[in-house]
Protein backbone atom coordinates (compact mmCIF):
# COMPACT_ATOMS: atom_id res chain seq x y z
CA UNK A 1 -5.90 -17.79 17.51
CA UNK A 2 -5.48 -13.92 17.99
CA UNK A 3 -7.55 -11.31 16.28
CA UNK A 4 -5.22 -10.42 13.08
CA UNK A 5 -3.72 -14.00 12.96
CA UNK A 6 -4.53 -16.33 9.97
CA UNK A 7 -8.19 -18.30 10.78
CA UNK A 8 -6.37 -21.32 9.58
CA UNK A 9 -3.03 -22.61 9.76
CA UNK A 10 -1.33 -24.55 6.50
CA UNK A 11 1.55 -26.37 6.72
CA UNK A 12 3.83 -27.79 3.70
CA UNK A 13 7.01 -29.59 3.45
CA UNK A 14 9.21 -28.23 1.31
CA UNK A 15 9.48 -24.63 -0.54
CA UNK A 16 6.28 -23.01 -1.89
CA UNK A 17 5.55 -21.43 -5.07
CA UNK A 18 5.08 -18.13 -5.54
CA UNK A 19 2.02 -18.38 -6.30
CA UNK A 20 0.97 -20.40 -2.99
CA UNK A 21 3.08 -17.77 -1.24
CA UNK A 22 0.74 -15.36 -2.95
CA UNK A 23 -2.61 -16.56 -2.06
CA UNK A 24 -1.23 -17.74 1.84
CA UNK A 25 -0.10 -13.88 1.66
CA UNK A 26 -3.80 -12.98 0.65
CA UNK A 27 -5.52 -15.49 2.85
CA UNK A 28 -3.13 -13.55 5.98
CA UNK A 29 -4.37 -10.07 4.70
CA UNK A 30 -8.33 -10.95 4.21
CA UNK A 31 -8.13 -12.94 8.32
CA UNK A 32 -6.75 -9.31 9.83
CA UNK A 33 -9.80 -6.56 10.85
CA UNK A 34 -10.32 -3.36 8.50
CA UNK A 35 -8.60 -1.37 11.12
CA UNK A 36 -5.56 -3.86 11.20
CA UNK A 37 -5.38 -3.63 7.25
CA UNK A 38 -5.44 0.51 7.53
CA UNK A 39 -2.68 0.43 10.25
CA UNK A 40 -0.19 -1.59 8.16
CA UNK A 41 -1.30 -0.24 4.66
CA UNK A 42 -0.22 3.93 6.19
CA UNK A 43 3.38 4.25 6.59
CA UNK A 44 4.19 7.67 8.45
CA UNK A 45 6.81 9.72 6.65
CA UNK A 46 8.74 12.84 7.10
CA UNK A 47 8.66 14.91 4.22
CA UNK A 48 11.49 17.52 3.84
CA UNK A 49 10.48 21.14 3.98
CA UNK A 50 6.67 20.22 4.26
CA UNK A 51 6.77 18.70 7.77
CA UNK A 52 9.04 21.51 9.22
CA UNK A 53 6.34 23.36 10.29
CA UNK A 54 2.82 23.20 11.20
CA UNK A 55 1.65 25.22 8.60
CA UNK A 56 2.08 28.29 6.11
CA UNK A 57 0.43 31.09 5.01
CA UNK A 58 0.74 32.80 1.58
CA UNK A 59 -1.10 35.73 0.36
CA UNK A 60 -1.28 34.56 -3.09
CA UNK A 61 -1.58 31.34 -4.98
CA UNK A 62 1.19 32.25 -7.14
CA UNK A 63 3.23 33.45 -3.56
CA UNK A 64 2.47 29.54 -2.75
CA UNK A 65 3.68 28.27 -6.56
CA UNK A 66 7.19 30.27 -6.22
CA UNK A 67 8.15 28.90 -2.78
CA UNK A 68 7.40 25.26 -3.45
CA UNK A 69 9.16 25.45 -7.12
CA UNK A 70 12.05 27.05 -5.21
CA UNK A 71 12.04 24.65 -1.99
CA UNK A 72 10.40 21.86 -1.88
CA UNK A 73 12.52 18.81 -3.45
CA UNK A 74 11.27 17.86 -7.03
CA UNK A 75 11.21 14.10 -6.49
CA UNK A 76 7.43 15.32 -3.85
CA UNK A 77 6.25 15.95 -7.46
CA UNK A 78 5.66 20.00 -6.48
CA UNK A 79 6.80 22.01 -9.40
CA UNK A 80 6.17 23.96 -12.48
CA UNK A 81 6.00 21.53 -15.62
CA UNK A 82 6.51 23.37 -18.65
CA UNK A 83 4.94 21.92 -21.43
């Protein structure tokens, strides 16, 4: 079989448990390479406001603090908590 392929093939007649579906699912994961694993555990994303442009310069940390509380979208976990 291919590199990233299960070493060993099982075949059952019928439905699985979850719990065979589990450890088929693990026995799948532990036959692909490390690089393999990486490439399918990184998912690329586009993040609003932080991927518009290559990069940003503040003077300040606090310059840096007031534009991310006022732009970036709360649910990227970048603002102010007030405890």
């Amino acid at each position: 079989m291919g590199q990233g392929t299960m070493q060993r093939l099982m075949y059952k007649i019928g439905k699985t448990t979850e719990k065979e579906h589990l450890i088929l699912d693990f026995m799948d994961g532990l036959s692909r390479t490390i690089k393999d694993r990486i490439n399918f555990g990184l998912l690329p994303l586009k993040l609003p406001v932080i991927g518009d442009v290559p990069y940003r310069i503040f003077k300040t940390m606090e310059e840096y603090r007031n534009w991310a509380e006022r732009t970036v979208p709360r649910y990227l976990g970048y603002y102010h908590r007030n405890d």
